[in-house]
Protein backbone atom coordinates (compact mmCIF):
# COMPACT_ATOMS: atom_id res chain seq x y z
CA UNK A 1 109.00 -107.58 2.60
CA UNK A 2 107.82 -109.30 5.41
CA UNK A 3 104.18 -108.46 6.45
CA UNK A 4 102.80 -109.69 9.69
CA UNK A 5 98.77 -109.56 10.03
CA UNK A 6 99.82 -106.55 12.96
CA UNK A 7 101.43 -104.66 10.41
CA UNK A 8 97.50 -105.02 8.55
CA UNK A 9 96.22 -104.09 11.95
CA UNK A 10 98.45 -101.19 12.64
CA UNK A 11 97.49 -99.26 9.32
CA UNK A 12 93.53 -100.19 9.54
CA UNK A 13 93.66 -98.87 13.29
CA UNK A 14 95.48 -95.54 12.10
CA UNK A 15 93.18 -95.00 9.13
CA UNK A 16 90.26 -95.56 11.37
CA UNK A 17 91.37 -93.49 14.64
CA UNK A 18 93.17 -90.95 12.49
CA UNK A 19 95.95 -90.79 14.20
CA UNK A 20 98.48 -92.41 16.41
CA UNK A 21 97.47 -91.46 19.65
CA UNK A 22 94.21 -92.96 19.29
CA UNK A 23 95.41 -95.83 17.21
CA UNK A 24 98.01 -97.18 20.27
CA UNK A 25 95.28 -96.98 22.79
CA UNK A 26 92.93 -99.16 20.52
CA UNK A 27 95.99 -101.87 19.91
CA UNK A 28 97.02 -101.15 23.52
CA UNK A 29 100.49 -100.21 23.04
CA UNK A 30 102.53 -97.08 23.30
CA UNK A 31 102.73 -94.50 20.48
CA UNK A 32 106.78 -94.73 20.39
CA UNK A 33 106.01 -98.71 19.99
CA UNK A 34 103.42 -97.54 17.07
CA UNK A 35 106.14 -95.13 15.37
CA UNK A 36 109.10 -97.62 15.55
CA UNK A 37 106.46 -100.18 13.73
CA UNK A 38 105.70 -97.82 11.56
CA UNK A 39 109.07 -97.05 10.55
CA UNK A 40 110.58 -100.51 10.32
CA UNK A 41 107.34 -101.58 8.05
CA UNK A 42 108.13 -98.27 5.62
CA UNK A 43 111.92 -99.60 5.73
CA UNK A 44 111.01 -102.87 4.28
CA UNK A 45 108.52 -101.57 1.78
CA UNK A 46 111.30 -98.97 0.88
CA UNK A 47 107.81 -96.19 0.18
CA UNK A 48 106.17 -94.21 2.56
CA UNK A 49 102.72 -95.38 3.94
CA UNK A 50 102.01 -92.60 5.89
CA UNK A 51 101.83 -88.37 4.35
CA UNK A 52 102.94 -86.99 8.15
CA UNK A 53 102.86 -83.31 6.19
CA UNK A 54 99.09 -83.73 6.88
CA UNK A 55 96.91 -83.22 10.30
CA UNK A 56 96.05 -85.48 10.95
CA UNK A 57 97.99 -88.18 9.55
CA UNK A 58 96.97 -89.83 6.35
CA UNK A 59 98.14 -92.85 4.54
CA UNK A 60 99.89 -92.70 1.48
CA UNK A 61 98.97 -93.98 -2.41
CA UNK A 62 101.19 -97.08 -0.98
CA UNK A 63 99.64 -97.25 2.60
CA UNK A 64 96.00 -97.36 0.83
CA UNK A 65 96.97 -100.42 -0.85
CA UNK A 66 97.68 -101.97 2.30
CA UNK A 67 94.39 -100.67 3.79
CA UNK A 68 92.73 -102.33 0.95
CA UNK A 69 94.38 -105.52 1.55
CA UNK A 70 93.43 -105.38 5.28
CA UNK A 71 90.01 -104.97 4.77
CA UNK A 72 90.27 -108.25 2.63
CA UNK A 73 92.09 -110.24 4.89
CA UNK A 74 91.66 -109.24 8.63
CA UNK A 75 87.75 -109.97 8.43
CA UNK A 76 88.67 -113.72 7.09
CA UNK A 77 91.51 -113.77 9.93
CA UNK A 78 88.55 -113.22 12.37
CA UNK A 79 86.56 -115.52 11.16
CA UNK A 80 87.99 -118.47 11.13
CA UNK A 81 89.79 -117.79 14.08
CA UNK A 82 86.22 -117.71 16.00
CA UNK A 83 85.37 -120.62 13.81
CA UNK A 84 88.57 -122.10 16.15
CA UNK A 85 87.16 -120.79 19.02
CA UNK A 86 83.53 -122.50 18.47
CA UNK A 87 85.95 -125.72 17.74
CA UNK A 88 87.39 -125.90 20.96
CA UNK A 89 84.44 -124.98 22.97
CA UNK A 90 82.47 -127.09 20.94
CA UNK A 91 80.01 -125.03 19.62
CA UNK A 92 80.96 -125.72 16.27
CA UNK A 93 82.32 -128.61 14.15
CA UNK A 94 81.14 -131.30 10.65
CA UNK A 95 78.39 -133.60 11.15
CA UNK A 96 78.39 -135.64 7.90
CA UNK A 97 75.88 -138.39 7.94
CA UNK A 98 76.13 -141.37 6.15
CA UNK A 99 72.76 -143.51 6.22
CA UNK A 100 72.79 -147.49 5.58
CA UNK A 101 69.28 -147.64 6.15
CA UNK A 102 67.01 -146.42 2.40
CA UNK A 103 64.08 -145.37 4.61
CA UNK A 104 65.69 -143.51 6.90
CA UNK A 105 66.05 -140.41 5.35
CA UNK A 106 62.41 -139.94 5.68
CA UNK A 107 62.80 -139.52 9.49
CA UNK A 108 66.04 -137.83 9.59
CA UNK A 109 64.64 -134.70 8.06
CA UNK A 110 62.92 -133.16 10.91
CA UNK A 111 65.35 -133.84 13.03
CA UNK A 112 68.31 -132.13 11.17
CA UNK A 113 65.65 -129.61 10.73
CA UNK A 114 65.42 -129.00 14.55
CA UNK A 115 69.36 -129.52 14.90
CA UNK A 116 70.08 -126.79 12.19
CA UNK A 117 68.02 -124.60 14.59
CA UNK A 118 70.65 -125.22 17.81
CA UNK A 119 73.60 -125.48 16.20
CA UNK A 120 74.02 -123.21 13.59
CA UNK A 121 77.73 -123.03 13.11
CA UNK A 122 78.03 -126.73 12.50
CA UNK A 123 78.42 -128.30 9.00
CA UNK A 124 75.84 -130.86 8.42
CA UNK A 125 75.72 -132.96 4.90
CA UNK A 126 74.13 -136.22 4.12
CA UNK A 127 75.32 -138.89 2.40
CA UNK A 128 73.39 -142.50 1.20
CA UNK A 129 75.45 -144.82 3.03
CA UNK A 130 74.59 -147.36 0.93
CA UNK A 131 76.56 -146.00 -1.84
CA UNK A 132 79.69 -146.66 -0.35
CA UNK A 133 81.12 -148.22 2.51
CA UNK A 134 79.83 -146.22 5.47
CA UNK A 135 81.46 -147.90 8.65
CA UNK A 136 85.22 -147.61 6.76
CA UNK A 137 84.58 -144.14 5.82
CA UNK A 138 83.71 -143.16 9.41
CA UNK A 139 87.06 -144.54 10.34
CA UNK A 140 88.44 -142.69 8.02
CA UNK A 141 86.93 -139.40 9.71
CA UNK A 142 85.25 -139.09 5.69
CA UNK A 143 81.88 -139.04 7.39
CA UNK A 144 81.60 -138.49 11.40
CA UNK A 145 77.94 -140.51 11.96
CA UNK A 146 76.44 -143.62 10.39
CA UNK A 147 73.00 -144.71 10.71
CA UNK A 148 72.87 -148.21 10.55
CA UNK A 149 71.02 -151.75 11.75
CA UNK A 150 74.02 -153.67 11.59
CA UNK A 151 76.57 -153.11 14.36
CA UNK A 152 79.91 -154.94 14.47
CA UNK A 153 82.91 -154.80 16.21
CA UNK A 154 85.08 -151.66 14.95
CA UNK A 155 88.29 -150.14 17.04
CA UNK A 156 87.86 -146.76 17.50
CA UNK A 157 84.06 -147.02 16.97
CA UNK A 158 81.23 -146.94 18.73
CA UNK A 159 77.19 -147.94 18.31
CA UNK A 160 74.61 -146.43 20.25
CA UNK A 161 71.13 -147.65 20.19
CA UNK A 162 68.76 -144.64 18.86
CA UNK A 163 65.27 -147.30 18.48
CA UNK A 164 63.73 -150.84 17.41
CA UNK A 165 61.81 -151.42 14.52
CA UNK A 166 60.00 -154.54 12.96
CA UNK A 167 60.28 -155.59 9.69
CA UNK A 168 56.75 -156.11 8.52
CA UNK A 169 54.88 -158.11 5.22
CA UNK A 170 53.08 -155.71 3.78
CA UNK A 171 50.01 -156.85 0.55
CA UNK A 172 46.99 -155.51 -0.77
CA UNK A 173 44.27 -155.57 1.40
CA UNK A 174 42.82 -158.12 -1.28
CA UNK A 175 46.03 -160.71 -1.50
CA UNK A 176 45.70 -164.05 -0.26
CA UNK A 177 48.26 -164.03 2.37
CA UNK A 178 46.91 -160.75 3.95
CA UNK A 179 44.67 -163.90 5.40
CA UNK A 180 47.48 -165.39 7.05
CA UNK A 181 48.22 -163.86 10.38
CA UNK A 182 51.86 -163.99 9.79
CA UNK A 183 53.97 -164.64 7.09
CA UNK A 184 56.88 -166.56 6.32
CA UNK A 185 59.92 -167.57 4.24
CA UNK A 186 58.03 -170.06 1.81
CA UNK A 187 55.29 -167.68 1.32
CA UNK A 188 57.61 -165.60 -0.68
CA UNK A 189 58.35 -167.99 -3.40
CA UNK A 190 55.45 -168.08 -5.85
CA UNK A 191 55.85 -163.88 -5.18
CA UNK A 192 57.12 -160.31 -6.84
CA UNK A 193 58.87 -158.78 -4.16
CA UNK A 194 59.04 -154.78 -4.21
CA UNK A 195 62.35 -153.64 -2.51
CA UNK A 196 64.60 -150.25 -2.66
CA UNK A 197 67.43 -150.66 -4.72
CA UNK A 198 69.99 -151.60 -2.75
CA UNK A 199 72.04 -155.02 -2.45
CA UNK A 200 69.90 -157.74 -0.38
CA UNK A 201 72.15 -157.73 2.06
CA UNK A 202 71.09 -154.15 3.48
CA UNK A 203 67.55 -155.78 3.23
CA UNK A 204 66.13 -157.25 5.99
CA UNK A 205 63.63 -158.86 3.98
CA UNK A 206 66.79 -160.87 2.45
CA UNK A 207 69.20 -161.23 5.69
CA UNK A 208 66.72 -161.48 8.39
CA UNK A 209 64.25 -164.06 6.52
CA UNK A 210 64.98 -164.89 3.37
CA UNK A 211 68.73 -165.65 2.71
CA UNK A 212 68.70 -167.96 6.08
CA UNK A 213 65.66 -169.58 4.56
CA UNK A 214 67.36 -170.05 1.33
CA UNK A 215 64.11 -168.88 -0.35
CA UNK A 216 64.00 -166.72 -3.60
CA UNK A 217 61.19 -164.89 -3.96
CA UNK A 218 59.01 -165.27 -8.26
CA UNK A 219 60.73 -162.01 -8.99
CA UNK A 220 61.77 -159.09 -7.39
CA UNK A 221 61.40 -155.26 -8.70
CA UNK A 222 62.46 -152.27 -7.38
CA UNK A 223 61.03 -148.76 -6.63
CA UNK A 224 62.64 -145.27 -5.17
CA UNK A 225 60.36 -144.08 -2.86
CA UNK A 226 58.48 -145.37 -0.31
CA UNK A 227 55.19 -144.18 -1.99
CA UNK A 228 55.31 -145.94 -5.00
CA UNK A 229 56.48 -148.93 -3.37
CA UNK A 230 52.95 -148.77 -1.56
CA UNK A 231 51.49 -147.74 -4.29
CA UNK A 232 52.35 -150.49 -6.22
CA UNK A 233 51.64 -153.29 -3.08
CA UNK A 234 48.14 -151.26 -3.21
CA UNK A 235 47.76 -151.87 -7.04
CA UNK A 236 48.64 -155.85 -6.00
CA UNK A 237 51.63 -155.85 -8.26
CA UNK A 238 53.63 -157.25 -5.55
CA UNK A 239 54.34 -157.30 -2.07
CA UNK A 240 56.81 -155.82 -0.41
CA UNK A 241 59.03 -155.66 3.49
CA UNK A 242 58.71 -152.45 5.07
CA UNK A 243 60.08 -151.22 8.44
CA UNK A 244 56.60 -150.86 10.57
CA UNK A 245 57.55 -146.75 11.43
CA UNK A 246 57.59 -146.52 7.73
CA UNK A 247 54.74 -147.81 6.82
CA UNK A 248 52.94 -145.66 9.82
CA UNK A 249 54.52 -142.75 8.35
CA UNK A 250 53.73 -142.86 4.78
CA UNK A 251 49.89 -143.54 5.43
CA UNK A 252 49.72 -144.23 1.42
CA UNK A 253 46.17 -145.48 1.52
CA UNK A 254 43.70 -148.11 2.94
CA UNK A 255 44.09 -150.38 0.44
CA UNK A 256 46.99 -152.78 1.86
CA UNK A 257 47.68 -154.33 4.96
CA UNK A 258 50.49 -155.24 7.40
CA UNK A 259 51.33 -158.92 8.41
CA UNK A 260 54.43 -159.99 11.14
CA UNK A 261 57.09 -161.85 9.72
CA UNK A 262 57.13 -165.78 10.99
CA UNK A 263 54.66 -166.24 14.16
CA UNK A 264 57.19 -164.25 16.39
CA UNK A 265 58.12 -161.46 14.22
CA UNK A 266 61.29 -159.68 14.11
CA UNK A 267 62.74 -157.04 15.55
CA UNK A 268 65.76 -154.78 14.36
CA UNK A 269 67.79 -152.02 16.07
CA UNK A 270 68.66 -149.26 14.29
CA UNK A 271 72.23 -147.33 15.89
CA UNK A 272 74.47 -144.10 14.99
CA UNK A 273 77.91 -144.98 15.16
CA UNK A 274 80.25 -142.60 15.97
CA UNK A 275 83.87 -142.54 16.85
CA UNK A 276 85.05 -143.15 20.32
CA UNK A 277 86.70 -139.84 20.55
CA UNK A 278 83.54 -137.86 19.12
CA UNK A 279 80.44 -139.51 21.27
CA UNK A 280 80.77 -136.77 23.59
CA UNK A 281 81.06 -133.39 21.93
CA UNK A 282 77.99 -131.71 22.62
CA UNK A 283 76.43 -131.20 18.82
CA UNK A 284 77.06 -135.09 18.58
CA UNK A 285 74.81 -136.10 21.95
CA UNK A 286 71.87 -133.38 21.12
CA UNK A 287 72.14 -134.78 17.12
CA UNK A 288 71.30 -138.08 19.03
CA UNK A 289 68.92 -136.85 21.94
CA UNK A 290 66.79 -135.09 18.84
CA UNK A 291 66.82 -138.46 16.46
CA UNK A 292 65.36 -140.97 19.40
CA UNK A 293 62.67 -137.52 20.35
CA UNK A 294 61.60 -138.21 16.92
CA UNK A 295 61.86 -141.86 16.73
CA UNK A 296 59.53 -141.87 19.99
CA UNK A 297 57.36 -139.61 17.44
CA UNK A 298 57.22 -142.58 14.95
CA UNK A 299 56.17 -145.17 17.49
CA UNK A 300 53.63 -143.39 18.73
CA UNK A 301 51.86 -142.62 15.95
């Protein structure tokens, strides 16, 4: 038997007009087109669908089964076929978000937040991007945006700004270098260094300063969250590299300060890379519009 989804939409449109008249006006075709459909689709179940002793017309014990199966499958047909629709008009579409950068997730929240609110029918996940390589996935179309502070050249890939940040020392309020009015490299050396846990590479503590330096910091222990990382810089069990938003953000306590790294500081740029072909679907640019609106947030504060 070979059933067509208009053979499913034939019997749910008779069942529901209750009758064929009606039912070929709804589908917009004649009634003699509606009979011969009829007939061909009874011929290749070899049962009737239809009792035509009745007035109106009812379906059959067989025909109900179909109805059943209708009501199962035409809504899903629907569905995704909108979901299509939203595709190609682009109101609709995956935004999986891989994040190289441990302290971002802390300001991507509100603005996901605000994104769920204007686009609804687009799939948003998260994923730590330092888990796994980010920048190869996104080639891969496995993820479709990657925050990250270290752009390079990628065909098929593009980075667009979203803010700068510095990288800042940050010791209790009662440490000897919160004297200093800057810090650098060598200062690290007789030191416990608090860092996320992630390789030093992703650090800018490590490949901004340290690593070029060829300085290793006393020791170097690791900590989750921001807060506790603070927390513990507060306590003077070690100091710790902190991206200046961050540190603005968290507002842990009183009881720790904030130093530039070497007399000039540094600066980093954080970017969302995105493919080429992607950069201008319209859930893509507002995702980006609504991350530097809350980035502006940051530096203001």
């Amino acid at each position: 038997m070979h059933l067509e989804f208009r053979h499913l939409r034939t019997i749910k449109a008779i069942h529901d007009a209750g009758g064929l008249a009606r039912a070929a006006d709804q589908l917009n075709i004649t009634q003699s087109a509606l009979s011969h459909q009829i007939k061909g689709l009874e011929d290749q179940a070899g049962v009737e669908l239809f009792v035509r002793r009745s007035k109106p017309m009812t379906l059959s014990a067989a025909g109900f089964r179909l109805l059943r199966l209708a009501e199962q499958v035409l809504p899903q047909v629907e569905a995704t076929l909108a979901e299509f629709s939203g595709l190609r008009e682009g109101k609709a579409g995956r935004m999986h978000i891989a994040i190289e950068c441990h302290a971002c997730f802390e300001w991507l929240f509100p603005v996901l937040e605000e994104f769920r609110k204007d686009w609804p029918d687009v799939d948003v996940d998260i994923r730590p991007g330092l888990a796994f390589d980010a920048l190869p996935a996104l080639q891969k179309e496995e993820v479709d945006l990657v925050v990250s502070s270290d752009p390079e050249e990628l065909p098929g890939v593009e980075f667009i700004p979203l803010f700068d940040y510095a990288p800042v020392f940050v010791a209790a309020a009662a440490h000897p270098l919160a004297a200093k009015p800057y810090v650098e490299a060598a200062d690290f050396r007789d030191q416990t260094l608090i860092t996320y846990p992630v390789e030093r590479t992703r650090l800018d503590v490590f490949s901004q300063l340290l690593i070029p330096a060829k300085v290793e910091p006393a020791a170097v222990r690791q900590a989750e969250l921001t807060a506790v990382i603070l927390l513990l810089v507060a306590s003077n069990r070690g100091v710790s590299v902190l991206p200046d938003w961050v540190v603005r953000e968290v507002k842990y306590s009183s009881d720790y300060v904030t130093r530039p790294l070497t007399k000039r500081g540094i600066t980093r740029r954080l970017y969302a890379a995105v493919r080429s072909e992607d950069r201008e679907k319209p859930f893509v640019r507002r995702l980006i519009e609504l991350a530097r609106v809350e980035a502006r947030k940051l530096q203001d504060r």
